[in-house]
Protein backbone atom coordinates (compact mmCIF):
# COMPACT_ATOMS: atom_id res chain seq x y z
CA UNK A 1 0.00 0.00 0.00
CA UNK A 2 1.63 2.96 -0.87
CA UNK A 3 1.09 6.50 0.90
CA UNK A 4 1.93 10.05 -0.15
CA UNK A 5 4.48 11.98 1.98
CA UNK A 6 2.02 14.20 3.75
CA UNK A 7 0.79 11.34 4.82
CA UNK A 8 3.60 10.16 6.18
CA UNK A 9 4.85 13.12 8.22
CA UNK A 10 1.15 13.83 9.92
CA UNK A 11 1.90 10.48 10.87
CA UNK A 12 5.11 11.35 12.51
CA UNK A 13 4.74 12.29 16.61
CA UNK A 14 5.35 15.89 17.67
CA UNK A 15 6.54 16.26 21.11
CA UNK A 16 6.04 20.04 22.67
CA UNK A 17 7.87 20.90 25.65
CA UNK A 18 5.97 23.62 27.81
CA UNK A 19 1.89 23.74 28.56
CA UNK A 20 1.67 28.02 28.37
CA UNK A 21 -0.16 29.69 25.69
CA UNK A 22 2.24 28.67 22.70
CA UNK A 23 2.76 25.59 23.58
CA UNK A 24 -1.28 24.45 24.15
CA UNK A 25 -1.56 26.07 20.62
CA UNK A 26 0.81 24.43 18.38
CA UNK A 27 -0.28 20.87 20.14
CA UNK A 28 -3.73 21.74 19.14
CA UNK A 29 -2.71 22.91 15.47
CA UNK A 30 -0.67 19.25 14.67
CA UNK A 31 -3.21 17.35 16.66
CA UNK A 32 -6.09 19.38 14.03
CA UNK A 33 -3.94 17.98 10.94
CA UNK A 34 -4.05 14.20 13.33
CA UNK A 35 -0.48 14.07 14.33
CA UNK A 36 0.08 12.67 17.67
CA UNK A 37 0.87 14.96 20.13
CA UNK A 38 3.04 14.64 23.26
CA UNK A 39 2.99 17.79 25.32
CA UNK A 40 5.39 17.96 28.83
CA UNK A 41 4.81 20.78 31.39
CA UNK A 42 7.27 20.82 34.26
CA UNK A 43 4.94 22.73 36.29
CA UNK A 44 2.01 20.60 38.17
CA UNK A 45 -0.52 23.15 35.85
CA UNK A 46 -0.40 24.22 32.40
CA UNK A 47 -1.39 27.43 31.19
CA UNK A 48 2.66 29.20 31.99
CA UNK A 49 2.02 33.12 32.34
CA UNK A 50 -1.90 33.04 31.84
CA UNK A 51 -2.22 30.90 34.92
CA UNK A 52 -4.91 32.45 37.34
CA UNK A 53 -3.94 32.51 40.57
CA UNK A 54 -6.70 29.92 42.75
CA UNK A 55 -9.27 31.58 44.75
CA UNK A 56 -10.68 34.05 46.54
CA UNK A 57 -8.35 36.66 44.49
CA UNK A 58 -7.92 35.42 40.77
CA UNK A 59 -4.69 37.11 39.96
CA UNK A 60 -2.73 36.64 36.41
CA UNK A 61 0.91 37.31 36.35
CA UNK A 62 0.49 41.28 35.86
CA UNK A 63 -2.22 42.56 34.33
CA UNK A 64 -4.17 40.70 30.93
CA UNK A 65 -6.53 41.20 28.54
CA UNK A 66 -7.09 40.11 25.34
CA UNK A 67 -7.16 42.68 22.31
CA UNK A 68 -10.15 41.73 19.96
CA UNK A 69 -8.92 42.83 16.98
CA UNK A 70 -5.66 40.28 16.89
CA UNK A 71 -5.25 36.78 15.32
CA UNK A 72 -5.53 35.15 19.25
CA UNK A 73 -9.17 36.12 19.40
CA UNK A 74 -10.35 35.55 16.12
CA UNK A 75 -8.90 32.02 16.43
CA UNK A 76 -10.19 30.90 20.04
CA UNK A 77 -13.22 32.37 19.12
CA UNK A 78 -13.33 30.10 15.90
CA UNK A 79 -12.95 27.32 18.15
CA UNK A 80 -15.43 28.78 20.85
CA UNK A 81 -12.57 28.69 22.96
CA UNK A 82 -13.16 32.16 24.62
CA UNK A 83 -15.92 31.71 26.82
CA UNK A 84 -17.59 34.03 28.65
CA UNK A 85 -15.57 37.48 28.65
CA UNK A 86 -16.38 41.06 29.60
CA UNK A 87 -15.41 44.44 28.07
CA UNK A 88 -15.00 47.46 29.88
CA UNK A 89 -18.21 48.90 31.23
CA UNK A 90 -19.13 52.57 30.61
CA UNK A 91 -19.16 53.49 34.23
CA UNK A 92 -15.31 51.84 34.71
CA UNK A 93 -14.51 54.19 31.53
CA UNK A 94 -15.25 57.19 33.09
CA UNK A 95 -13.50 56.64 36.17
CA UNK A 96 -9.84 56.02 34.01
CA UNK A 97 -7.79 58.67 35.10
CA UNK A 98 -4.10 60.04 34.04
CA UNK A 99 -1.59 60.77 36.12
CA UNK A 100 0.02 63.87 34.62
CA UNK A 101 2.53 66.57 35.97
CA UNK A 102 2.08 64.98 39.53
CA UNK A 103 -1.75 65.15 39.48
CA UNK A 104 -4.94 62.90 38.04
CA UNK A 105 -6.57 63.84 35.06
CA UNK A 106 -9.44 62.94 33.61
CA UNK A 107 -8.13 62.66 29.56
CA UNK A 108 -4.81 62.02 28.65
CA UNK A 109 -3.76 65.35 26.28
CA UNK A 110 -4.83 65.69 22.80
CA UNK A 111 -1.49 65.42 20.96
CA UNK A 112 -1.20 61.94 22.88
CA UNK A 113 -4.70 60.69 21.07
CA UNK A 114 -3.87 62.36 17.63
CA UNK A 115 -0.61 60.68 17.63
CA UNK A 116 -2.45 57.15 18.44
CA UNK A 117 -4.99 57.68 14.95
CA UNK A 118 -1.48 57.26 13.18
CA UNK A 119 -0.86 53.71 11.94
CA UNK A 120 2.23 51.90 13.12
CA UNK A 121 3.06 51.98 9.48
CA UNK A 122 3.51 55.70 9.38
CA UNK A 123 6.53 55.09 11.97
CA UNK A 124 10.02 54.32 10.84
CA UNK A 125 11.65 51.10 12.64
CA UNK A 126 15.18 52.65 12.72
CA UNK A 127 14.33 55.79 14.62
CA UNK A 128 13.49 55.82 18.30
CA UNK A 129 9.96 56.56 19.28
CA UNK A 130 10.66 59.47 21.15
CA UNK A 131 12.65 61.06 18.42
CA UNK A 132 9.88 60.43 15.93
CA UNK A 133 7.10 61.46 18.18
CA UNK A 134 8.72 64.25 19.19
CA UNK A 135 8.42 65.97 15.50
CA UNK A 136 4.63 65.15 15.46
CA UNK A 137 3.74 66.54 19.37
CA UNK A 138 7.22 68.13 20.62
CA UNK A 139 9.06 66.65 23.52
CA UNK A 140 6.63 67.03 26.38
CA UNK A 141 3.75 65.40 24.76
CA UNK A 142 6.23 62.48 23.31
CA UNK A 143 7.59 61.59 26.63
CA UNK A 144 3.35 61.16 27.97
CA UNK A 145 2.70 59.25 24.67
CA UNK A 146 6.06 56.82 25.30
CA UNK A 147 4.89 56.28 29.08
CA UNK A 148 1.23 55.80 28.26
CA UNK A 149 2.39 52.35 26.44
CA UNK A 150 4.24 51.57 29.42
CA UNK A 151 1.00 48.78 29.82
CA UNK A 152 2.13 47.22 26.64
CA UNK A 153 5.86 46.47 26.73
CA UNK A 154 6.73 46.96 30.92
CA UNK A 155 10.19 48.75 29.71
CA UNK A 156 10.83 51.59 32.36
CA UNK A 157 11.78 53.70 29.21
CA UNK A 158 9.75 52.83 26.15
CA UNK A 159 10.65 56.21 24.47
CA UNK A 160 14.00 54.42 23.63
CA UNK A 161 12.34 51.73 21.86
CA UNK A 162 11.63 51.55 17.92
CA UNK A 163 9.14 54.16 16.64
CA UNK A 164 7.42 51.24 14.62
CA UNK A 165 7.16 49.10 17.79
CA UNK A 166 5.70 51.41 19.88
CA UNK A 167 3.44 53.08 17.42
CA UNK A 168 2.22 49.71 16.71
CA UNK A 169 1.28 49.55 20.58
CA UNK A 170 -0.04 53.45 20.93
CA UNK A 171 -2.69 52.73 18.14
CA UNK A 172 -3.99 49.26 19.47
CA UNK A 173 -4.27 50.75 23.09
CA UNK A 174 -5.97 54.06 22.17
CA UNK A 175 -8.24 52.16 19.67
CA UNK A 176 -12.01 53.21 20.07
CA UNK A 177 -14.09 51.42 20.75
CA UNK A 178 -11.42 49.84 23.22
CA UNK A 179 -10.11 46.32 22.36
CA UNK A 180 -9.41 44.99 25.88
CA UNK A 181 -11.23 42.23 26.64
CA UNK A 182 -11.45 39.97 29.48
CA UNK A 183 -11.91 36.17 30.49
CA UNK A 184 -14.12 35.90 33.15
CA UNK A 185 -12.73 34.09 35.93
CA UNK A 186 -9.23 34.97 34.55
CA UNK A 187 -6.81 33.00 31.73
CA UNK A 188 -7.34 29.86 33.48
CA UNK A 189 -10.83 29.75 32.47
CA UNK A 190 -9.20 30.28 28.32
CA UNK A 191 -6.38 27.74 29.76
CA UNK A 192 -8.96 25.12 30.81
CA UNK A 193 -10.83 25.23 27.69
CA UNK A 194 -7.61 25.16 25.54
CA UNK A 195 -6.65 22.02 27.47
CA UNK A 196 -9.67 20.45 27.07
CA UNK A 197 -10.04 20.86 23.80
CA UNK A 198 -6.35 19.48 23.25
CA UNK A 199 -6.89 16.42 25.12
CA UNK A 200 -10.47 16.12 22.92
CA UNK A 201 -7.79 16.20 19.85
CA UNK A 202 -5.56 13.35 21.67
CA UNK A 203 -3.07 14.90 22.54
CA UNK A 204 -0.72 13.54 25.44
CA UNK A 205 -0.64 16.19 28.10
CA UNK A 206 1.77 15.36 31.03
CA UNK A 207 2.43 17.83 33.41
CA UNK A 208 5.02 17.52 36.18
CA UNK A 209 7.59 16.37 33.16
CA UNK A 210 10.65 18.56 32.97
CA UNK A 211 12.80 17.03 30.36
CA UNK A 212 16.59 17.87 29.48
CA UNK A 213 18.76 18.54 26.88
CA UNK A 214 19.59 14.66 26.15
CA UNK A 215 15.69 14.09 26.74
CA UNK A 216 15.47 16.87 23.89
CA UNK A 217 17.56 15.12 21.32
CA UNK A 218 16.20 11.92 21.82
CA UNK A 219 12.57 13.34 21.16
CA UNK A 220 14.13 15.07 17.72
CA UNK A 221 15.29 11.89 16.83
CA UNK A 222 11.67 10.25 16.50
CA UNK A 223 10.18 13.44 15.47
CA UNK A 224 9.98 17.39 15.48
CA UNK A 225 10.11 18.93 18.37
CA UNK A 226 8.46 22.65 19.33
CA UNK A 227 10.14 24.52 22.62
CA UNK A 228 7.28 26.85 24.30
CA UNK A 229 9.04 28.01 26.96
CA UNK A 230 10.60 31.56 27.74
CA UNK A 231 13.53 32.28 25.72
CA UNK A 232 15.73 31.90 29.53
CA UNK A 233 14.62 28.28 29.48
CA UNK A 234 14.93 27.30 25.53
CA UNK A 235 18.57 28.56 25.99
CA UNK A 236 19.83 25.93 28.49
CA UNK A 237 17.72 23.63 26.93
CA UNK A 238 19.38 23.95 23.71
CA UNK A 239 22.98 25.06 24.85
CA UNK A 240 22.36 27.92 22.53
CA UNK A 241 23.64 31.01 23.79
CA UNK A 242 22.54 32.98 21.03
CA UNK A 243 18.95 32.79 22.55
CA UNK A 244 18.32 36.30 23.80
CA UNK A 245 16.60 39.46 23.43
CA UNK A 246 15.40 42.65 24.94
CA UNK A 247 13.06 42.45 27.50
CA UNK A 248 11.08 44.33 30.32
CA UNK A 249 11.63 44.51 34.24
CA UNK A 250 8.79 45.29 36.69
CA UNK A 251 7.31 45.28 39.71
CA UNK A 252 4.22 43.92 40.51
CA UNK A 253 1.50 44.36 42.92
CA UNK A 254 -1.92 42.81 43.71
CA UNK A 255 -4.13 43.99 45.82
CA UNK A 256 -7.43 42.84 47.57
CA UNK A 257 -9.40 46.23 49.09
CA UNK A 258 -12.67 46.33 50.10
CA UNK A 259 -15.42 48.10 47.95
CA UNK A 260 -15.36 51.85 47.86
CA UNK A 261 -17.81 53.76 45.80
CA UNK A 262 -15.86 55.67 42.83
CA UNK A 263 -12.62 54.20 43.41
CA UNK A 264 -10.62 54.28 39.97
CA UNK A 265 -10.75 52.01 37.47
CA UNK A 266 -7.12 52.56 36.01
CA UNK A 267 -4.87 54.78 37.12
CA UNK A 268 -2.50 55.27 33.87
CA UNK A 269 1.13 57.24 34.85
CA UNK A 270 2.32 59.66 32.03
CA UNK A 271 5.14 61.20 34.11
CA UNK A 272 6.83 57.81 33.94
CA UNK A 273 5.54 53.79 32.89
CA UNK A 274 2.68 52.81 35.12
CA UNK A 275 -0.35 51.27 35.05
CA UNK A 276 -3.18 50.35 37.57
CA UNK A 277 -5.98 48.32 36.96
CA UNK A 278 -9.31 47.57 39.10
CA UNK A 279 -10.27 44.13 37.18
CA UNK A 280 -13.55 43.56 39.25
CA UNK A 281 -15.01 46.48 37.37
CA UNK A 282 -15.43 44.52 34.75
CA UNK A 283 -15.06 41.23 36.34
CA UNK A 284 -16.67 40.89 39.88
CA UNK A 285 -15.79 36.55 40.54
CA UNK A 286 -12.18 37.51 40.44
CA UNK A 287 -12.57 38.58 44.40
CA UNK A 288 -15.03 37.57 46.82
CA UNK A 289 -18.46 39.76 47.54
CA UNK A 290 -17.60 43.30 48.69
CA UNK A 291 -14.31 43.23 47.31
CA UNK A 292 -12.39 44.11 44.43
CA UNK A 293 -9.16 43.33 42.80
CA UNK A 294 -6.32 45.69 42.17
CA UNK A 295 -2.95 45.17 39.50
CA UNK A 296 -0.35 46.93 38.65
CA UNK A 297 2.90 47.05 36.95
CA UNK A 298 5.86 49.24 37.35
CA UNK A 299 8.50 48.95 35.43
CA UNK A 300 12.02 49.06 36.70
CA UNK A 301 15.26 50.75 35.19
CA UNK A 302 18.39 48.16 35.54
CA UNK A 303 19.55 48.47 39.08
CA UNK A 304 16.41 49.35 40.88
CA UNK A 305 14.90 46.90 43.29
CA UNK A 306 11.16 45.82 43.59
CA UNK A 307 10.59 48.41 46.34
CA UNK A 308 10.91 51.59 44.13
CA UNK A 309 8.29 50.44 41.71
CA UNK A 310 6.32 49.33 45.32
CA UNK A 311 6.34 53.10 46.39
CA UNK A 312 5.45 54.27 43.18
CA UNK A 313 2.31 52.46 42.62
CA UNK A 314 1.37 53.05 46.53
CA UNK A 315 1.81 57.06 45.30
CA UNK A 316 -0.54 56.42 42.60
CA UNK A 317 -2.89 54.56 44.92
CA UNK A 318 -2.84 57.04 47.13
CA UNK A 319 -4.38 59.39 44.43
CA UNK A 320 -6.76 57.03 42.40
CA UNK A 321 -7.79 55.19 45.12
CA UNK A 322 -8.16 57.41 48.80
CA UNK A 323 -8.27 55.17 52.15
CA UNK A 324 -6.66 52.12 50.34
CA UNK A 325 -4.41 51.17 52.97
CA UNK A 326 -6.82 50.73 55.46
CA UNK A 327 -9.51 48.76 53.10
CA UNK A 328 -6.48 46.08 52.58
CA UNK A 329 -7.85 42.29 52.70
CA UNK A 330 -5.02 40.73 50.74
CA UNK A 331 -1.50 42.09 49.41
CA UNK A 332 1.43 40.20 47.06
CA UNK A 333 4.27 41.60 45.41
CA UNK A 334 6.25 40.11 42.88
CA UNK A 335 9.12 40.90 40.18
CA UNK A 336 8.84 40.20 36.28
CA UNK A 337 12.32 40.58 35.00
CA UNK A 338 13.04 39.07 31.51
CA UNK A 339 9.02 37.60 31.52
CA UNK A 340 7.12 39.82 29.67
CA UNK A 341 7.87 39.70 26.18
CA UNK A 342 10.08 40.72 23.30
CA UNK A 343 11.35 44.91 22.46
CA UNK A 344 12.34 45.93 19.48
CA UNK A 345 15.21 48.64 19.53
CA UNK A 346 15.68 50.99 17.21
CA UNK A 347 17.10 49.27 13.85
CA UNK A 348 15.35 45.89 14.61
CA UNK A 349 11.82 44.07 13.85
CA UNK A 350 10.11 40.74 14.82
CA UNK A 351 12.14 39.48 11.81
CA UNK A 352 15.41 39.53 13.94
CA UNK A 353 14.35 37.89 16.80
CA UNK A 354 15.50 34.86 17.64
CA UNK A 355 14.08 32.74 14.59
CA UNK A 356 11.45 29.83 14.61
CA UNK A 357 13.49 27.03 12.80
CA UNK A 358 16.56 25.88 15.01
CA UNK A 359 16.77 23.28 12.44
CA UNK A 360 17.26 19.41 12.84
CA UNK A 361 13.94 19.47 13.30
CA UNK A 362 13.37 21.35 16.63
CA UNK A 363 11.44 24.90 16.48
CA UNK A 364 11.09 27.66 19.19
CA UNK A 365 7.76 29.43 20.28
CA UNK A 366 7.04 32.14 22.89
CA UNK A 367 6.66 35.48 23.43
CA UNK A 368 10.17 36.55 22.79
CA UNK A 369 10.94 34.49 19.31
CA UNK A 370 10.44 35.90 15.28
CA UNK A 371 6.76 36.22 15.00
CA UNK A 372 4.50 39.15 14.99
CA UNK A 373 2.10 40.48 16.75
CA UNK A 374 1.43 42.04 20.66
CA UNK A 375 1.75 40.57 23.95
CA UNK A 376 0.49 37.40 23.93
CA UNK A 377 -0.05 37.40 19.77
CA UNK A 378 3.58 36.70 19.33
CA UNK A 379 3.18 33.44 21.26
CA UNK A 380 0.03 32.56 19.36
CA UNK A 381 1.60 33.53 16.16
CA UNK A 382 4.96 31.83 16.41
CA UNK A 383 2.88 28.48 17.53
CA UNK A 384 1.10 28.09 14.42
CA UNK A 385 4.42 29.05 12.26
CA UNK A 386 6.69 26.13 14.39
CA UNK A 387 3.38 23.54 14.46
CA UNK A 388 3.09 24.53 10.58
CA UNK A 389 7.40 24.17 10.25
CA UNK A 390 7.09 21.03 12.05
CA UNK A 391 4.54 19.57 10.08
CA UNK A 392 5.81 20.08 6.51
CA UNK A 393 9.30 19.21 7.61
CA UNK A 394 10.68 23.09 7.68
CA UNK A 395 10.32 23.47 3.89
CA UNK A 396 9.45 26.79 4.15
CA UNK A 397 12.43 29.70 3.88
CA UNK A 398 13.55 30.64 7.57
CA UNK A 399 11.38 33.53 8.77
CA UNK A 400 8.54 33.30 6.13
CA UNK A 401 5.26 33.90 7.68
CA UNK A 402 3.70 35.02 5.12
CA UNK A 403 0.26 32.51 5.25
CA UNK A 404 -0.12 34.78 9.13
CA UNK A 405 -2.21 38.17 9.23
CA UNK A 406 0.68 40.61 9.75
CA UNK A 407 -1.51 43.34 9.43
CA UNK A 408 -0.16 44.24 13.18
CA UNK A 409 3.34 43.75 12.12
């Protein structure tokens, strides 16, 4: 009986090593095409930065949402994979304030919103953003428009960063109507639904499995292999030291308070990166009754500790949110340093990232690798290039993505 080469490599078993976001995507793309799937998570839970912390505060890593205009949603919601998820009510909108020239506003400035109508296209990749914004809005406005992305790429300095890769940010963010969306119950609830589904698909999910660089090569031997872990952990997996790129550093705080009439519903810095969210405005399960769940992110320039982003956001609290420290039912602090997705500096795109292909049959996915896309799009992206790599035995040219929507690119 003869059979046709496509065939043949469907038939071949993928092995995935890491349960987040990527890697629960590109074991549900093979397993779609009926390739066998074996996925390995060395945590005890899948689901890698878009766990949910377990009750009574449902905390993600930092705060999420899901943009409803990107390739992510259009594809879980395909696959009725969302669920149930809530945009931002009218009442939270009007209580978004800006912290501007050491005081809460209720708008961020004109010139900020103008520049935001301009598509990322209009930017040039090898000039900084500040530079570039600067000759639309002059300096003062440019420096509020490179902080008010500060939710989008947790660099302490996004100004710095290339005008294309910010602008691409600035216009997604500012979009109206607004594109945030949210999971209710938090990324778990997305997480358990992926996993189902992937299980539904066969796929082999083992969690608890934390497999080596000799466990590696002896996987590649029998078949492709996809790596969907951070960048940090697909380095000493590989023994490739090549395996870097920019990334953010910032503190992170969550806070349970008890209810107060008119609190804020974000409290967005423009005199330097800062964001503060109130996610049971739009999402009331995530704390329990008479509660409500504060996050925010504050990124750090090299050398400063946790604490100086700590005071900062208790500063902004402080204005967005009066009597806060005595409403306190439930505090945590944390530090994301390296875990929060590719930059792009001035001179570089997604192309030069770390690529896809590491040939011999092993491909990369993540947040951090060649794909397009924002926040967690780059993961989604770069899982269906390395499932789709992996599947036709890498016969397309390194880099080519061009069967993706890189209209965000």
């Amino acid at each position: 009986m003869s059979t046709d080469n496509t065939t043949t490599r469907t038939r071949t078993p993928l092995t995935v090593i890491g349960g987040g976001l990527a890697g629960l995507i590109a074991a549900i793309t093979a397993a779609e095409s009926g390739t066998p799937v074996h996925l390995h998570e060395s945590h005890h839970t899948l689901g890698g930065r878009a766990r949910t912390a377990t009750t009574p505060y449902r905390t993600n890593e930092g705060p999420h949402a899901l943009y409803s205009r990107g390739p992510l949603w259009t594809w879980l919601q395909q696959r009725d994979l969302i669920g149930p998820a809530a945009a931002v009510p009218l009442r939270a909108t009007l209580l978004t304030r800006f912290h501007r020239d050491g005081s809460l506003r209720r708008m961020p400035p004109l010139p900020v919103l103008r520049l935001g109508r301009k598509q990322a296209c209009a930017a040039p990749v090898d000039t900084d953003f500040h530079t570039w914004a600067t000759r639309h809005i002059g300096p003062r406005h440019a420096r509020f428009a490179a902080n008010a992305i500060g939710v989008a790429v947790f660099h302490h300095d996004p100004g710095t960063l290339s005008a294309r890769f910010v602008q691409e940010r600035l216009h997604r963010v500012l979009a109206t109507p607004p594109e945030a969306k949210y999971p209710v119950g938090g990324w778990t609830s997305v997480v358990g639904r992926l996993t189902a589904h992937a299980r539904s698909l066969g796929v082999r999910v083992e969690t608890g499995s934390r497999l080596t660089g000799s466990d590696l090569a002896e996987a590649a031997a029998h078949g492709p292999v996809i790596v969907a872990t951070s960048l940090a952990a697909a380095r000493h997996l590989l023994g490739d030291d090549s395996l870097a790129w920019e990334s953010g550093r910032s503190a992170l705080l969550d806070l349970g308070l008890r209810t107060r009439r008119n609190d804020s519903f974000i409290v967005s810095d423009l005199d330097s990166p800062g964001w503060i969210e109130r996610f049971t405005a739009q999402d009331p399960t995530l704390a329990p009754p008479g509660e409500q769940l504060i996050q925010a992110q504050l990124p750090l320039a090299p050398g400063e500790s946790r604490s100086v982003g700590t005071a900062r956001a208790e500063h902004l609290l402080d204005l967005g949110f009066p009597g806060w420290r005595s409403r306190v039912t439930h505090r945590a602090e944390a530090l994301a340093d390296g875990r929060t997705g590719a930059l792009d500096l001035p001179g570089t795109t997604w192309r030069d990232r770390p690529a896809i292909d590491r040939g011999n049959g092993v491909y990369l996915a993540g947040d951090q690798v060649a794909a397009p896309g924002m926040l967690a799009e780059v993961s989604f992206n770069s899982a269906l290039e390395a499932a789709s790599l992996a599947l036709r035995g890498g016969i397309l040219p390194d880099g080519d993505l061009a069967h993706l929507d890189l209209k965000s690119a």
